[in-house]
PDB file of N, CA and C in Angstrom:
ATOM      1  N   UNK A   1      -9.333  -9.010  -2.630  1.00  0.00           N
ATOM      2  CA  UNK A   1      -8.582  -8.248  -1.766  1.00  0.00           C
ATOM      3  C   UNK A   1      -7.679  -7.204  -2.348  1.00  0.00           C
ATOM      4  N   UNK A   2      -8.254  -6.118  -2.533  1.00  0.00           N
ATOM      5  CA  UNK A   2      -7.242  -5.004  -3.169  1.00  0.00           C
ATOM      6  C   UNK A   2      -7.127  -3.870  -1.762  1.00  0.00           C
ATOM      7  N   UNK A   3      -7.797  -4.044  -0.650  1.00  0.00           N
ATOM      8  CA  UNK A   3      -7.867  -3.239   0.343  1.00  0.00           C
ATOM      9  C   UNK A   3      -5.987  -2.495   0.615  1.00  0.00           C
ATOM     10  N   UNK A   4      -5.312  -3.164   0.425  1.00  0.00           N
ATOM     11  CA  UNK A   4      -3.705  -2.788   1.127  1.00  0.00           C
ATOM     12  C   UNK A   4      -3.727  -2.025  -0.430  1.00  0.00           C
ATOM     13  N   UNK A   5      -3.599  -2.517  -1.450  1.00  0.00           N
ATOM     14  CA  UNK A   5      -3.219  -1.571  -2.785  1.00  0.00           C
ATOM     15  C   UNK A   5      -3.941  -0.372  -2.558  1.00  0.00           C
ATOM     16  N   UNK A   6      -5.225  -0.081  -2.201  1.00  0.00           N
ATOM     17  CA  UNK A   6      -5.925   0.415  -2.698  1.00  0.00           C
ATOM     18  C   UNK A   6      -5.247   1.457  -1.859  1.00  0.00           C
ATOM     19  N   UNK A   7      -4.814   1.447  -0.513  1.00  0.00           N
ATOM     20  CA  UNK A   7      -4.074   2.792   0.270  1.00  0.00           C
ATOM     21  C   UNK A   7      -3.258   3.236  -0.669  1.00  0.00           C
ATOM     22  N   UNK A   8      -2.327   2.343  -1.571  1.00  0.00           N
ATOM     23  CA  UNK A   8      -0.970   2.627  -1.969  1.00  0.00           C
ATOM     24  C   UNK A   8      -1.382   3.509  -3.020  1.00  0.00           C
ATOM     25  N   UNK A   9      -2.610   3.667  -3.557  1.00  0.00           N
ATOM     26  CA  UNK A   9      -2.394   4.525  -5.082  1.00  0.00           C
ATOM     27  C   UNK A   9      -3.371   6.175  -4.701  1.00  0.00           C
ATOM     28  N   UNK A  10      -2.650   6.989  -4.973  1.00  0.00           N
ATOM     29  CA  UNK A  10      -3.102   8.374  -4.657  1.00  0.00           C
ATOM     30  C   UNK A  10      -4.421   8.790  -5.289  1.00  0.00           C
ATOM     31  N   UNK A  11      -4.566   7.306  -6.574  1.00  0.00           N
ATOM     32  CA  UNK A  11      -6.222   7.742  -7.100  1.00  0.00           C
ATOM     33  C   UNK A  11      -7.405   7.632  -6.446  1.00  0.00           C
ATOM     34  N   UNK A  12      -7.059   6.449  -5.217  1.00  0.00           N
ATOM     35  CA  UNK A  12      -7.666   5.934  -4.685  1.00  0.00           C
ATOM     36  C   UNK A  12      -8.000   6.182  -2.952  1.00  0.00           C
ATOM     37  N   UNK A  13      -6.806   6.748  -2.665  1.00  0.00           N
ATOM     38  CA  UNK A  13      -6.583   7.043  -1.396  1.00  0.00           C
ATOM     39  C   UNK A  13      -6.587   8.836  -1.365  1.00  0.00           C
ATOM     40  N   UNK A  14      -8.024   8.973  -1.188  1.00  0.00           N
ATOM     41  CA  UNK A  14      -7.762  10.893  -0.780  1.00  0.00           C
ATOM     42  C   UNK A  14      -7.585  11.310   0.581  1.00  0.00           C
ATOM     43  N   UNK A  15      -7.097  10.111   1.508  1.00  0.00           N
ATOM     44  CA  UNK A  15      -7.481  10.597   2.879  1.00  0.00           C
ATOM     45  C   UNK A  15      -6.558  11.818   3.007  1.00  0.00           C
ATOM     46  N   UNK A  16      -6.786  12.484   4.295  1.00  0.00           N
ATOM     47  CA  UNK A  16      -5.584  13.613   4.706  1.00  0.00           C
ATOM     48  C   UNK A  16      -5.252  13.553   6.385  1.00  0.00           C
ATOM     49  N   UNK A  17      -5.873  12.549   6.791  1.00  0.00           N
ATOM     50  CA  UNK A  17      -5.085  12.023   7.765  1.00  0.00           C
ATOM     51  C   UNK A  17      -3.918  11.233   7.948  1.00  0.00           C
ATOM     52  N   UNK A  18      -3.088  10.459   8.952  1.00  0.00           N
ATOM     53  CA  UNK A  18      -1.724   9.882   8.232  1.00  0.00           C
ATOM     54  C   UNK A  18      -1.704   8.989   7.233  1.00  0.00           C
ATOM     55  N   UNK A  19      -2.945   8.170   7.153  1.00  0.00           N
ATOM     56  CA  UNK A  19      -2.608   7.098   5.909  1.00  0.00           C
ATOM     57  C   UNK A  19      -2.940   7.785   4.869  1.00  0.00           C
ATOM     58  N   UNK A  20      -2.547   8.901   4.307  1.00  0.00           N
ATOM     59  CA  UNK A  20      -2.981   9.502   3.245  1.00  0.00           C
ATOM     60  C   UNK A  20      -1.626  10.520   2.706  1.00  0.00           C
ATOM     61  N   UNK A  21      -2.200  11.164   1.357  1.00  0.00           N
ATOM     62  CA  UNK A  21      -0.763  12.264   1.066  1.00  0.00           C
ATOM     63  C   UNK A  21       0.586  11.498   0.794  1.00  0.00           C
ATOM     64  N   UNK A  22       1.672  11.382   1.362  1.00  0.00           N
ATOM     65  CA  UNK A  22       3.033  10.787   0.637  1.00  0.00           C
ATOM     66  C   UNK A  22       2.765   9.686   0.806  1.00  0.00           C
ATOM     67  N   UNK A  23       3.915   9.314  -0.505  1.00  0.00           N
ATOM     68  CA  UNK A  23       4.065   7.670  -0.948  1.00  0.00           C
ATOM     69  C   UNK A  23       4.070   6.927   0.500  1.00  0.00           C
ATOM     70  N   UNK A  24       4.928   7.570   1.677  1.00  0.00           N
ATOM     71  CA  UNK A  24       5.432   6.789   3.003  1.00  0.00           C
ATOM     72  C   UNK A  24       3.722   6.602   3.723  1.00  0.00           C
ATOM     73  N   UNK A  25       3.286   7.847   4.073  1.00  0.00           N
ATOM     74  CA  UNK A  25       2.173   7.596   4.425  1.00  0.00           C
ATOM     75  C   UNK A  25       1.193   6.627   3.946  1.00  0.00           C
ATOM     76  N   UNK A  26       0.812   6.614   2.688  1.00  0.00           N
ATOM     77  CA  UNK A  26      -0.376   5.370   2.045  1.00  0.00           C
ATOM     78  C   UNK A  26       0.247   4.456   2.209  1.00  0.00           C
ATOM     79  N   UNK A  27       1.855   4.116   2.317  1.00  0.00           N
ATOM     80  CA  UNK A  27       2.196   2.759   2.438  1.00  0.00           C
ATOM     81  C   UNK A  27       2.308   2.482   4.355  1.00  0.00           C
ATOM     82  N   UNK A  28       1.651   3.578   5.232  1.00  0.00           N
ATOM     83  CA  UNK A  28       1.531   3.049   6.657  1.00  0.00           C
ATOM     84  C   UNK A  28       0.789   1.826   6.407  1.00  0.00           C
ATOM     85  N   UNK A  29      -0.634   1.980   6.260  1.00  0.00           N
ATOM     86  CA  UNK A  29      -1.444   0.769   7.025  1.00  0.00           C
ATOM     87  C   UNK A  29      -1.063  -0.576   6.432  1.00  0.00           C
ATOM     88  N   UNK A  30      -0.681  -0.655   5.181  1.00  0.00           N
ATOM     89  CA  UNK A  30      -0.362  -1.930   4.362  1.00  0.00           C
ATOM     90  C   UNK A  30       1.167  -2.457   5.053  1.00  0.00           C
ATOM     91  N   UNK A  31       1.812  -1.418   5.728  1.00  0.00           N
ATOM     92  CA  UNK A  31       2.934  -2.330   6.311  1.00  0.00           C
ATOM     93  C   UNK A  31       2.662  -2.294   8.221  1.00  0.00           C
ATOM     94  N   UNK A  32       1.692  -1.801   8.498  1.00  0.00           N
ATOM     95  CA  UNK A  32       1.191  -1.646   9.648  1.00  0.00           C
ATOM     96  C   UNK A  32       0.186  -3.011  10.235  1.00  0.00           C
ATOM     97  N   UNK A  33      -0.631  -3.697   8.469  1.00  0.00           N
ATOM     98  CA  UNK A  33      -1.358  -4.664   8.414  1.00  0.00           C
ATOM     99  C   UNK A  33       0.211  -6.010   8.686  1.00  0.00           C
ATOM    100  N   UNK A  34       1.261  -5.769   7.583  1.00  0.00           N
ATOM    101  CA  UNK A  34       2.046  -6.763   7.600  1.00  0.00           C
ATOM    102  C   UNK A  34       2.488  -7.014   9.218  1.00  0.00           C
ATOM    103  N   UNK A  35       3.353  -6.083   9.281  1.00  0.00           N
ATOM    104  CA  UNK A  35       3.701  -6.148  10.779  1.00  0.00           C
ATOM    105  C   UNK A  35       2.721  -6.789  12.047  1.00  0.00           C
ATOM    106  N   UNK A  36       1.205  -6.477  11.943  1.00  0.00           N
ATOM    107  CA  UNK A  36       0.514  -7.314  12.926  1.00  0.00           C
ATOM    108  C   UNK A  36       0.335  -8.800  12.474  1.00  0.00           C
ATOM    109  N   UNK A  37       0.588  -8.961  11.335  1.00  0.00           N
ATOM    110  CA  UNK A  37       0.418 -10.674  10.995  1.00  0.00           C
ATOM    111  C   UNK A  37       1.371 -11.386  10.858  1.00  0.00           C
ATOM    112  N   UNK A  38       2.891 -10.923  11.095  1.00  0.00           N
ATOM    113  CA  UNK A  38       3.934 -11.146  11.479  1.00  0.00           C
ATOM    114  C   UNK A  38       4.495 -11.521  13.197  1.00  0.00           C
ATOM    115  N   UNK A  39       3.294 -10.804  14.188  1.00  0.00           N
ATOM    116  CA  UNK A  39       3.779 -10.902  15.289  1.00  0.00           C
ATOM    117  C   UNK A  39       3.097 -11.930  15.708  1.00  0.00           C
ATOM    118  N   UNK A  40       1.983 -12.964  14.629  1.00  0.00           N
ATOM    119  CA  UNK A  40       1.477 -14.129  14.775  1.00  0.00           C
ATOM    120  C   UNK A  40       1.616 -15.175  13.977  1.00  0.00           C
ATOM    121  N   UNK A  41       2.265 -14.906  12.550  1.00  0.00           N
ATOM    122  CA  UNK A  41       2.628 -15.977  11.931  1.00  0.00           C
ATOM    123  C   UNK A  41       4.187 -15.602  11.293  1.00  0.00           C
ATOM    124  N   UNK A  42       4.721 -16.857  11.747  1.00  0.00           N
ATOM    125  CA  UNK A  42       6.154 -16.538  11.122  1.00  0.00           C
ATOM    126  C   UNK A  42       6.496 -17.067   9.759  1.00  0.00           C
ATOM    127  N   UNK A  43       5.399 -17.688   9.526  1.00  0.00           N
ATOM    128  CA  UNK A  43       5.629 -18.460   8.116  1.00  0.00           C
ATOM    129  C   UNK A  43       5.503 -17.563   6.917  1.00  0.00           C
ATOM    130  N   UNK A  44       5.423 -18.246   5.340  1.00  0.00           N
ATOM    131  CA  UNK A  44       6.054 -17.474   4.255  1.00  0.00           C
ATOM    132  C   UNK A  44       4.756 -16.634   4.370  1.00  0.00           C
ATOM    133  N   UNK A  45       4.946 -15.193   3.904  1.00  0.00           N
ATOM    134  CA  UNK A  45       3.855 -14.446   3.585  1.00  0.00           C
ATOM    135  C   UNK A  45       3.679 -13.444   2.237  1.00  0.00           C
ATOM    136  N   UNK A  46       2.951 -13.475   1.306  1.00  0.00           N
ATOM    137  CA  UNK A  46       2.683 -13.067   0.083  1.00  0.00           C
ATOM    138  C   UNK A  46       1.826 -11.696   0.313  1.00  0.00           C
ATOM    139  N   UNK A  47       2.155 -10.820  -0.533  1.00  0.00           N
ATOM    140  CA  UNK A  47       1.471  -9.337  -0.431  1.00  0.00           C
ATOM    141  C   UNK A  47       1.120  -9.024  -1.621  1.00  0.00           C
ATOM    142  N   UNK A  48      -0.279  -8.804  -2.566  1.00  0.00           N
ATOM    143  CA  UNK A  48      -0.533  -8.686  -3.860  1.00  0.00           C
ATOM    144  C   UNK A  48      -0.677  -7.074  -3.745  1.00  0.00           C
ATOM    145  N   UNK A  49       0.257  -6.379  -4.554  1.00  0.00           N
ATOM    146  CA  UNK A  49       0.168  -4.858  -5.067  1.00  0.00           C
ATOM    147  C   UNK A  49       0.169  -4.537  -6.212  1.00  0.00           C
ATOM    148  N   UNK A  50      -0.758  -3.806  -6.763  1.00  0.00           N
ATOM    149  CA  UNK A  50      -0.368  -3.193  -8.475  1.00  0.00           C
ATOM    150  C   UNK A  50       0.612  -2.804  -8.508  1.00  0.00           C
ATOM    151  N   UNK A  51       1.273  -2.872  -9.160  1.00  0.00           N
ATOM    152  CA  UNK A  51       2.940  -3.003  -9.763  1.00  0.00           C
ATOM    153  C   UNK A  51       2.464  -1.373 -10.747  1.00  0.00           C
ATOM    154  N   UNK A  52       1.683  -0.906 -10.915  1.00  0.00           N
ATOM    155  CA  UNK A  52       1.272   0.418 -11.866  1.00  0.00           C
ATOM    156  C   UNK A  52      -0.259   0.661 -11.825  1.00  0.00           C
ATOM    157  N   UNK A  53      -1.062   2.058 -11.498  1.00  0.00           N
ATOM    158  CA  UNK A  53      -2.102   2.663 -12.162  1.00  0.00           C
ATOM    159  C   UNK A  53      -2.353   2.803 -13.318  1.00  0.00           C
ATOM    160  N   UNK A  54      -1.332   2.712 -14.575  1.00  0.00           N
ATOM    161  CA  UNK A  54      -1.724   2.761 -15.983  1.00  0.00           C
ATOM    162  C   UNK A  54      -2.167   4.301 -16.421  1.00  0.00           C
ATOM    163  N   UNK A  55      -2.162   5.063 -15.080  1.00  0.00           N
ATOM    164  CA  UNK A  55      -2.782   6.508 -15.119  1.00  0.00           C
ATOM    165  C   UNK A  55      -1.640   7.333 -15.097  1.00  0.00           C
ATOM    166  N   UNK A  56      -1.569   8.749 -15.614  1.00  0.00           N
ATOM    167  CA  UNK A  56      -0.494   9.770 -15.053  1.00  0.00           C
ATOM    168  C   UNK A  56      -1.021  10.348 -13.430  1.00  0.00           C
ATOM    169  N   UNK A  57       0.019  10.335 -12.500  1.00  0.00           N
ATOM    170  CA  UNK A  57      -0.177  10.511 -11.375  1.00  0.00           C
ATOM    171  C   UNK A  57      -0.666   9.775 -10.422  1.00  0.00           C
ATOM    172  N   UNK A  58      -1.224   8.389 -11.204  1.00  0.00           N
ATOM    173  CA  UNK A  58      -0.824   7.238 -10.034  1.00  0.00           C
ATOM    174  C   UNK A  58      -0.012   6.693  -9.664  1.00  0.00           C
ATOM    175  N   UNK A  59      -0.252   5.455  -8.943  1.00  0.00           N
ATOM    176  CA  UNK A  59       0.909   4.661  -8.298  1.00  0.00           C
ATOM    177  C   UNK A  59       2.033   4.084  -9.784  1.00  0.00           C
ATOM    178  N   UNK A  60       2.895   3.915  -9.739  1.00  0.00           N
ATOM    179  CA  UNK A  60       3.802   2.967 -10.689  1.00  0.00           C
ATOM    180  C   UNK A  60       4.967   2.812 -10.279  1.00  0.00           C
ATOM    181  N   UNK A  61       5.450   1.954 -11.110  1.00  0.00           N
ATOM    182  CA  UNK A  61       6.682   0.919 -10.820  1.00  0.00           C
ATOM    183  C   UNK A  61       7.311   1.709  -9.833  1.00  0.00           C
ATOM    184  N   UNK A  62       7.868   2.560 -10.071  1.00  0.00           N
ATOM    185  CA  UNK A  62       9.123   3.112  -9.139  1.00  0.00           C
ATOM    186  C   UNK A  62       8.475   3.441  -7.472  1.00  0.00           C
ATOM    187  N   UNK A  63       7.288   3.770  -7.006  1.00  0.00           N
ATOM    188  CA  UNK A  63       6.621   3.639  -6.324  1.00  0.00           C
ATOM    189  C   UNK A  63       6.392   2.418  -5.518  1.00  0.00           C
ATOM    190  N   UNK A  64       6.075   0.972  -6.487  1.00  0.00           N
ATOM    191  CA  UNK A  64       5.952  -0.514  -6.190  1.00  0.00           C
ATOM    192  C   UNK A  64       7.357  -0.860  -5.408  1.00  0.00           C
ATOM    193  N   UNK A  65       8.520  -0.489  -6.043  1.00  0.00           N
ATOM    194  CA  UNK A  65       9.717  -1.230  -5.761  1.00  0.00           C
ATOM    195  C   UNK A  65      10.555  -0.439  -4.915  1.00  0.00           C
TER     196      UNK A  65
END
């Protein structure tokens, strides 16, 4: 399951519709996904994101946090 990261990193995500382009935008659907599984489970919930691309001009830390 890298589907939610995979919005978050600009290497990966060329869309140019809203989930695409700024950091806010690629991070819609991944908090758009949280939010619908929230309005059915209230219990603990874990979200796996690359913490860095390792690339210049991908996603990294300051981006993650």
């Amino acid at each position: 399951g890298y589907l939610l990261s995979s919005f978050l990193t600009p290497l990966s995500n060329q869309r140019t519709d809203e989930y695409g382009g700024t950091l806010e935008r690629r991070a819609r659907f991944p908090l758009e996904v949280i939010d619908a599984v929230r309005q059915v489970w209230d219990g603990p919930l874990c979200v796996r994101i690359s913490a860095t691309d390792w690339v210049p001009g991908g996603f990294d830390v300051e981006d993650a946090v």
